[in-house]
PDB file of N, CA and C in Angstrom:
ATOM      1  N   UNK A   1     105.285 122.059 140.839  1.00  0.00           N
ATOM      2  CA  UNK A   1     105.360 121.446 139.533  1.00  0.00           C
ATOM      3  C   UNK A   1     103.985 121.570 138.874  1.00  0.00           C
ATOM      4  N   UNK A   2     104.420 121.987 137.760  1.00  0.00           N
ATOM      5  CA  UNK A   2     102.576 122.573 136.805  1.00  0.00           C
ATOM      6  C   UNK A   2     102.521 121.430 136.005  1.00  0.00           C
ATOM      7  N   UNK A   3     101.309 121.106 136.087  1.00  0.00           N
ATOM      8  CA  UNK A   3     100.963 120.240 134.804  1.00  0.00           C
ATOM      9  C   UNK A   3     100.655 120.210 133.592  1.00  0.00           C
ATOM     10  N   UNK A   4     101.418 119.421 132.453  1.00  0.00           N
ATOM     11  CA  UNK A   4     100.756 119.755 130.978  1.00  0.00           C
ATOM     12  C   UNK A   4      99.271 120.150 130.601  1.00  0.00           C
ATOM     13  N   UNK A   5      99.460 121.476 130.045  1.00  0.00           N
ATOM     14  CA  UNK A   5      97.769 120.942 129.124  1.00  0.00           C
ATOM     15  C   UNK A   5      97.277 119.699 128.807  1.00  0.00           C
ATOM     16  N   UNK A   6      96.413 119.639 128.797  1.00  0.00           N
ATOM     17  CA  UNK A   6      95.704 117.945 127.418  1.00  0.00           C
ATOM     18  C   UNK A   6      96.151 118.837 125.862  1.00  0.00           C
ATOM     19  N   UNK A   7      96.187 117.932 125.502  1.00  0.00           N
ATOM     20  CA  UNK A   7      96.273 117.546 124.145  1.00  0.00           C
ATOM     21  C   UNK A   7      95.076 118.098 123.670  1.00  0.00           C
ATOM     22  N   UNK A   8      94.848 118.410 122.896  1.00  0.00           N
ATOM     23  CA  UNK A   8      93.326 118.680 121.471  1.00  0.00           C
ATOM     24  C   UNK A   8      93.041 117.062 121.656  1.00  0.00           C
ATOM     25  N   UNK A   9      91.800 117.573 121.742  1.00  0.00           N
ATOM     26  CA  UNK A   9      90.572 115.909 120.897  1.00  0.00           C
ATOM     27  C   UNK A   9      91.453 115.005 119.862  1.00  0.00           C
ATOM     28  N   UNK A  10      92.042 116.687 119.010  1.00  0.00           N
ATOM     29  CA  UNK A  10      92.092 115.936 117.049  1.00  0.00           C
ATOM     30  C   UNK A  10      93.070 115.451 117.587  1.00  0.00           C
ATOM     31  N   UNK A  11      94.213 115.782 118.180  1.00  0.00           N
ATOM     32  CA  UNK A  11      95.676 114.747 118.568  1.00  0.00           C
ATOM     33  C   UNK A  11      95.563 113.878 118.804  1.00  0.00           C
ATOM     34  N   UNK A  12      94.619 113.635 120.254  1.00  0.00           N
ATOM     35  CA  UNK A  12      94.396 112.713 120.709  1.00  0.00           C
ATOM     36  C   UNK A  12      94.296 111.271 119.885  1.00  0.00           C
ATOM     37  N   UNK A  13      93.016 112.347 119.138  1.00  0.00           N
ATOM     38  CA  UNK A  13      92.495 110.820 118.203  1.00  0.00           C
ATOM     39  C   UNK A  13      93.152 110.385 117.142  1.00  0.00           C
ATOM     40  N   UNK A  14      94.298 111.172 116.744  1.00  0.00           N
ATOM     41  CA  UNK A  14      95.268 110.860 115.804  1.00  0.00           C
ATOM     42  C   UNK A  14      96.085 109.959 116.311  1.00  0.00           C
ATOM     43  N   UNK A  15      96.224 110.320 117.568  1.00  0.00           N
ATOM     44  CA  UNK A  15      97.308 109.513 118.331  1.00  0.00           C
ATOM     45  C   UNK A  15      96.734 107.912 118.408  1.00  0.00           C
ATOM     46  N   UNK A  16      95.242 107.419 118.667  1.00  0.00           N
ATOM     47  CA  UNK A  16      94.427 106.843 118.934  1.00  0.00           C
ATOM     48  C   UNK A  16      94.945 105.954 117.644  1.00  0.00           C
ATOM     49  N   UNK A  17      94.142 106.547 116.956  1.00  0.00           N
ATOM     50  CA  UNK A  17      94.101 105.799 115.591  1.00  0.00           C
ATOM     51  C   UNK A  17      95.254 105.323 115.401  1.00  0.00           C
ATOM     52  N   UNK A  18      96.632 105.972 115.325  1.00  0.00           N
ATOM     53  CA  UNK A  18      97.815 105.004 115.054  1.00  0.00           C
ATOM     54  C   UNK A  18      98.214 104.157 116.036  1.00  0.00           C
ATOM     55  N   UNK A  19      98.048 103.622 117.295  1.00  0.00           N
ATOM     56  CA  UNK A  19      98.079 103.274 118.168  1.00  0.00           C
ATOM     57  C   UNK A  19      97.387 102.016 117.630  1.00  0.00           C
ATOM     58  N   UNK A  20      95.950 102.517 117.467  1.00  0.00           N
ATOM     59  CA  UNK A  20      95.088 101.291 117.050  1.00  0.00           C
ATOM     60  C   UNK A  20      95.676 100.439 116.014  1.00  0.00           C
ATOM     61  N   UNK A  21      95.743 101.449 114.467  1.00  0.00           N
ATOM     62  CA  UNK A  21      96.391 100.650 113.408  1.00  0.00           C
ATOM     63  C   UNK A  21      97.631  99.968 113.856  1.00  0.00           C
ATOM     64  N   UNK A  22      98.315 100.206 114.607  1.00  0.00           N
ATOM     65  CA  UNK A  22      99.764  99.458 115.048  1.00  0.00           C
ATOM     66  C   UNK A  22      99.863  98.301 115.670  1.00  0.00           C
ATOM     67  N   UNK A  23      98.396  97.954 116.042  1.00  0.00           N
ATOM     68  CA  UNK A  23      98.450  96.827 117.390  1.00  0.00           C
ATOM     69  C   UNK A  23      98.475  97.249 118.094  1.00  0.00           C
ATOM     70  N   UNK A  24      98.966  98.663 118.876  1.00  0.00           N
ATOM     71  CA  UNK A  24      99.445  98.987 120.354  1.00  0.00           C
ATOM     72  C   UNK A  24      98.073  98.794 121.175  1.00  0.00           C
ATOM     73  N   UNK A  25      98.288  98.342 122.753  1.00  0.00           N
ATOM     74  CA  UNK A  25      97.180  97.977 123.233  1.00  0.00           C
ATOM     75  C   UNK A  25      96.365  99.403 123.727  1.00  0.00           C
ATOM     76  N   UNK A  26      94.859  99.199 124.144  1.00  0.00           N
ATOM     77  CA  UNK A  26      94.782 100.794 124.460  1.00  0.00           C
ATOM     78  C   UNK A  26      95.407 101.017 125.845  1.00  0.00           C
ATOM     79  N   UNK A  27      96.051 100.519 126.637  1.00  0.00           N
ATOM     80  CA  UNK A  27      97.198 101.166 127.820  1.00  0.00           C
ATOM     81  C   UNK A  27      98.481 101.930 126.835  1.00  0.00           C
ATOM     82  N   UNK A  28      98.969 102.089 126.072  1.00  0.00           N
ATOM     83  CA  UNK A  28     100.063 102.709 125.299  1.00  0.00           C
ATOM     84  C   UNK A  28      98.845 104.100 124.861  1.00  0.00           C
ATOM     85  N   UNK A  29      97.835 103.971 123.999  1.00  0.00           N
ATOM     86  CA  UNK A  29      97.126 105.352 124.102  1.00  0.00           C
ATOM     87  C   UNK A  29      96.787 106.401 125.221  1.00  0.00           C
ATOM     88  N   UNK A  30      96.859 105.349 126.175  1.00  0.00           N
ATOM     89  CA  UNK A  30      96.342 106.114 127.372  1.00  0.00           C
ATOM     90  C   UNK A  30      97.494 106.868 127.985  1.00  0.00           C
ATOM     91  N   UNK A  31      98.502 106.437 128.007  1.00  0.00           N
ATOM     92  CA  UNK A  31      99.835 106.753 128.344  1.00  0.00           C
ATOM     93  C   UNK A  31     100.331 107.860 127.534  1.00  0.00           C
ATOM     94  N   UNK A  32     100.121 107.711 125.920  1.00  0.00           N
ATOM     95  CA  UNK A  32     100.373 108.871 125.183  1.00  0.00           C
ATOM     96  C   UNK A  32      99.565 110.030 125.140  1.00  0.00           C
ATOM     97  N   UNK A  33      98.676 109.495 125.062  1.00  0.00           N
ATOM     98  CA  UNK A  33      97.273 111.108 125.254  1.00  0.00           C
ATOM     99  C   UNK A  33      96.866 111.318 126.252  1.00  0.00           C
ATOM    100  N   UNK A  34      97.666 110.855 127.421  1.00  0.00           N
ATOM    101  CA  UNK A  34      96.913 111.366 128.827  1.00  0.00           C
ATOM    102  C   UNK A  34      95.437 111.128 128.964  1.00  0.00           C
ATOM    103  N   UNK A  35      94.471 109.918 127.991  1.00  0.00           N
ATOM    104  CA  UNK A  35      92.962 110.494 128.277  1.00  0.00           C
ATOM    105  C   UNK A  35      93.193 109.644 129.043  1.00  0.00           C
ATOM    106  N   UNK A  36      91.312 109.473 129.192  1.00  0.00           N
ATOM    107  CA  UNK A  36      90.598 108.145 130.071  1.00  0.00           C
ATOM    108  C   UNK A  36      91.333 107.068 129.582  1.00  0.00           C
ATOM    109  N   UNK A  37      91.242 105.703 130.467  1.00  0.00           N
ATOM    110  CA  UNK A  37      91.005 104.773 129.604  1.00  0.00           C
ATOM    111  C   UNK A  37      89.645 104.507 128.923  1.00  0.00           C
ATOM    112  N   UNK A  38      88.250 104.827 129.841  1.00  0.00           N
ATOM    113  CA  UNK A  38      87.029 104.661 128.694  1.00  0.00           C
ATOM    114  C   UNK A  38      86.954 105.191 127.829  1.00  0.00           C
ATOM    115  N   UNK A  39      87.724 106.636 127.330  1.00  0.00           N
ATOM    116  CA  UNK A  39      87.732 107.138 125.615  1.00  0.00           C
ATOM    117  C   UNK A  39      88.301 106.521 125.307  1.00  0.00           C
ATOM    118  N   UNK A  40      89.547 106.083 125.625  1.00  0.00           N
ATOM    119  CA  UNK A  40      90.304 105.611 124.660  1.00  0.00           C
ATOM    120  C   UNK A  40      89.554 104.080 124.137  1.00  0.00           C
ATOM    121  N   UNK A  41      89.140 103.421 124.776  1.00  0.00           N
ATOM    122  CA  UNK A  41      88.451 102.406 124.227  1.00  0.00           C
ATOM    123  C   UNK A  41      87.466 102.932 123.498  1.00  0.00           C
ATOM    124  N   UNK A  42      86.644 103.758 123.760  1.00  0.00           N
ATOM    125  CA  UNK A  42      85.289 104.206 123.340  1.00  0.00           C
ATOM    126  C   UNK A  42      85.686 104.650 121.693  1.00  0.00           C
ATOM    127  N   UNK A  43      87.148 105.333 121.435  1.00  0.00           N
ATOM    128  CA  UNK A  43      87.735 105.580 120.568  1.00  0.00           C
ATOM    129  C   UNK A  43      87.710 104.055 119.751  1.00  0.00           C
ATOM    130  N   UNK A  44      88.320 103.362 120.297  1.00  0.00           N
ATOM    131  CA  UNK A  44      88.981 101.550 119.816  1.00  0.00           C
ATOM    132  C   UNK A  44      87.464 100.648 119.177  1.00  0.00           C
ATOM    133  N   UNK A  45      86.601 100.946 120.097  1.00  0.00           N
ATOM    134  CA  UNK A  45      85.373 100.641 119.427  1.00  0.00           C
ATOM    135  C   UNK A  45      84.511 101.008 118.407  1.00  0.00           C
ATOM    136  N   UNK A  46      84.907 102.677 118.166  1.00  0.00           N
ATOM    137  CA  UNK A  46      84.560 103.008 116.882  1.00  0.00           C
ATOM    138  C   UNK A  46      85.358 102.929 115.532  1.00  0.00           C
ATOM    139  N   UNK A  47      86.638 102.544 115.564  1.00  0.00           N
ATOM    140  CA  UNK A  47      87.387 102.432 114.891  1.00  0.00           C
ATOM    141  C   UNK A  47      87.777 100.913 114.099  1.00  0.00           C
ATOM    142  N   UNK A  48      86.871 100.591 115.002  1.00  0.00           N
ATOM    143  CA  UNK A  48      86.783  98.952 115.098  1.00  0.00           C
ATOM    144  C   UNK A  48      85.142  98.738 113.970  1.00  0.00           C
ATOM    145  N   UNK A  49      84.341  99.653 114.678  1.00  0.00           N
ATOM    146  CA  UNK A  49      82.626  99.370 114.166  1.00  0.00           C
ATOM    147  C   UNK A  49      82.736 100.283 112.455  1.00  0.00           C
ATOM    148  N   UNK A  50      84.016 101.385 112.563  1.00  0.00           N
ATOM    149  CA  UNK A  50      84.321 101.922 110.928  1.00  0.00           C
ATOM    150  C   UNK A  50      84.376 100.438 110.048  1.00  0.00           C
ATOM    151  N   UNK A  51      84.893  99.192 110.237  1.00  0.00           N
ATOM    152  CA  UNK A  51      85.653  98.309 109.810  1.00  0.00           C
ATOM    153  C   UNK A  51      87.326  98.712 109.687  1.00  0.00           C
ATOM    154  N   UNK A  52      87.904  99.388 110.401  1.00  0.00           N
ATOM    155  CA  UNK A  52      88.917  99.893 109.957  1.00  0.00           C
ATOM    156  C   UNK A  52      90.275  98.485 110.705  1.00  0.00           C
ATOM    157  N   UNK A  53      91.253  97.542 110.164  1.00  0.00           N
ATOM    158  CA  UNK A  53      91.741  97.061 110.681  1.00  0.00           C
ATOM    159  C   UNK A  53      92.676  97.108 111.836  1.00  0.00           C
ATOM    160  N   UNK A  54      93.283  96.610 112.804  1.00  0.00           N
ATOM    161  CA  UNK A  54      93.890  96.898 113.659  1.00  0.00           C
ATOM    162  C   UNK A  54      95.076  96.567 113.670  1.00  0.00           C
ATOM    163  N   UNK A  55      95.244  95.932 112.599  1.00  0.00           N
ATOM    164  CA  UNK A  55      97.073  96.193 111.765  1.00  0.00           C
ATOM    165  C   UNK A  55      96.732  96.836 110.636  1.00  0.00           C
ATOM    166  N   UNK A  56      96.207  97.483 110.110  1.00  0.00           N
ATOM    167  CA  UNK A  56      96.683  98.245 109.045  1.00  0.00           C
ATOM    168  C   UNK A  56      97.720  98.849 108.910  1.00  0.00           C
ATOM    169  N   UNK A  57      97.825  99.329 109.855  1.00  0.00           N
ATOM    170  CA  UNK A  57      99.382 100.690 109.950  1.00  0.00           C
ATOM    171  C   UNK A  57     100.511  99.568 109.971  1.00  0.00           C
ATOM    172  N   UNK A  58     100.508  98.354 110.379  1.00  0.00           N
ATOM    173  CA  UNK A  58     101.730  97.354 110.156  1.00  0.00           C
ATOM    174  C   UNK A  58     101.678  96.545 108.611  1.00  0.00           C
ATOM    175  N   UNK A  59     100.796  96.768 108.218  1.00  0.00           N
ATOM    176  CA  UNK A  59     100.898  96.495 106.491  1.00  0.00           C
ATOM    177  C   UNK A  59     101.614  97.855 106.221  1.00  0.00           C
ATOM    178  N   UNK A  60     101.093  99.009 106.193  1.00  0.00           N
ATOM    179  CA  UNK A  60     101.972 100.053 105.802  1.00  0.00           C
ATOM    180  C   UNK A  60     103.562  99.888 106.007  1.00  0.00           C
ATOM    181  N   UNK A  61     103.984  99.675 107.447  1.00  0.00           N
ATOM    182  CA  UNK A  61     105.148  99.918 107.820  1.00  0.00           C
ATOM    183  C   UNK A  61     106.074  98.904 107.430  1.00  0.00           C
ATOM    184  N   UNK A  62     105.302  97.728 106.680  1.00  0.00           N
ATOM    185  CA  UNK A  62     106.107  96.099 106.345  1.00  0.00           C
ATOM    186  C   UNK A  62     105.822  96.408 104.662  1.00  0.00           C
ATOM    187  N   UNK A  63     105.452  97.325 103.790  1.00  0.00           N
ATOM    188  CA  UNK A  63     105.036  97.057 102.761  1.00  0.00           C
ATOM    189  C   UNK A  63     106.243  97.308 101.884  1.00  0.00           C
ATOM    190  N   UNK A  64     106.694  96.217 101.430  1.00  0.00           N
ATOM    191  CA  UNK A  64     108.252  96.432 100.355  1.00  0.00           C
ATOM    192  C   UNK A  64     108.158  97.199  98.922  1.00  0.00           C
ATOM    193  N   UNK A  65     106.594  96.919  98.406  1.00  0.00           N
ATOM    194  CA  UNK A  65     106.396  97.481  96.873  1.00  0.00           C
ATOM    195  C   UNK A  65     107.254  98.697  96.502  1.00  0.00           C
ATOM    196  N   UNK A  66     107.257  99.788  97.798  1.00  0.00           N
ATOM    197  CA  UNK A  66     107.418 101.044  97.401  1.00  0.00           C
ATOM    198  C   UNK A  66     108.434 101.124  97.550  1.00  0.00           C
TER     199      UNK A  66
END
């Protein structure tokens, strides 16, 4: 049995980032992007030090205006 490639960085961190914006904890990133768990935090901490919120993506997904 062969194992998947990794993922690209950019996936990864795409993956990261919505993960983050969603609430999901970083064990659900780690699970989806196959990384570390220390990137993936290391990821969570910069995304965090952007000011970027960690529900944002659940304002998006709850937002009725549109």
């Amino acid at each position: 049995m062969s194992e998947q490639p990794q993922m690209t960085r950019d996936r990864a961190l795409e993956i990261v980032r919505d993960c983050y914006t969603t609430g999901q904890p970083q064990s659900t990133a780690v699970e989806l992007t196959g990384y570390s768990r220390s990137w993936v935090a290391t990821e969570y901490r910069r995304l965090k030090a952007r000011g970027i919120s960690p529900v944002a993506g659940q304002l998006d997904l709850f937002d009725l205006t549109g």
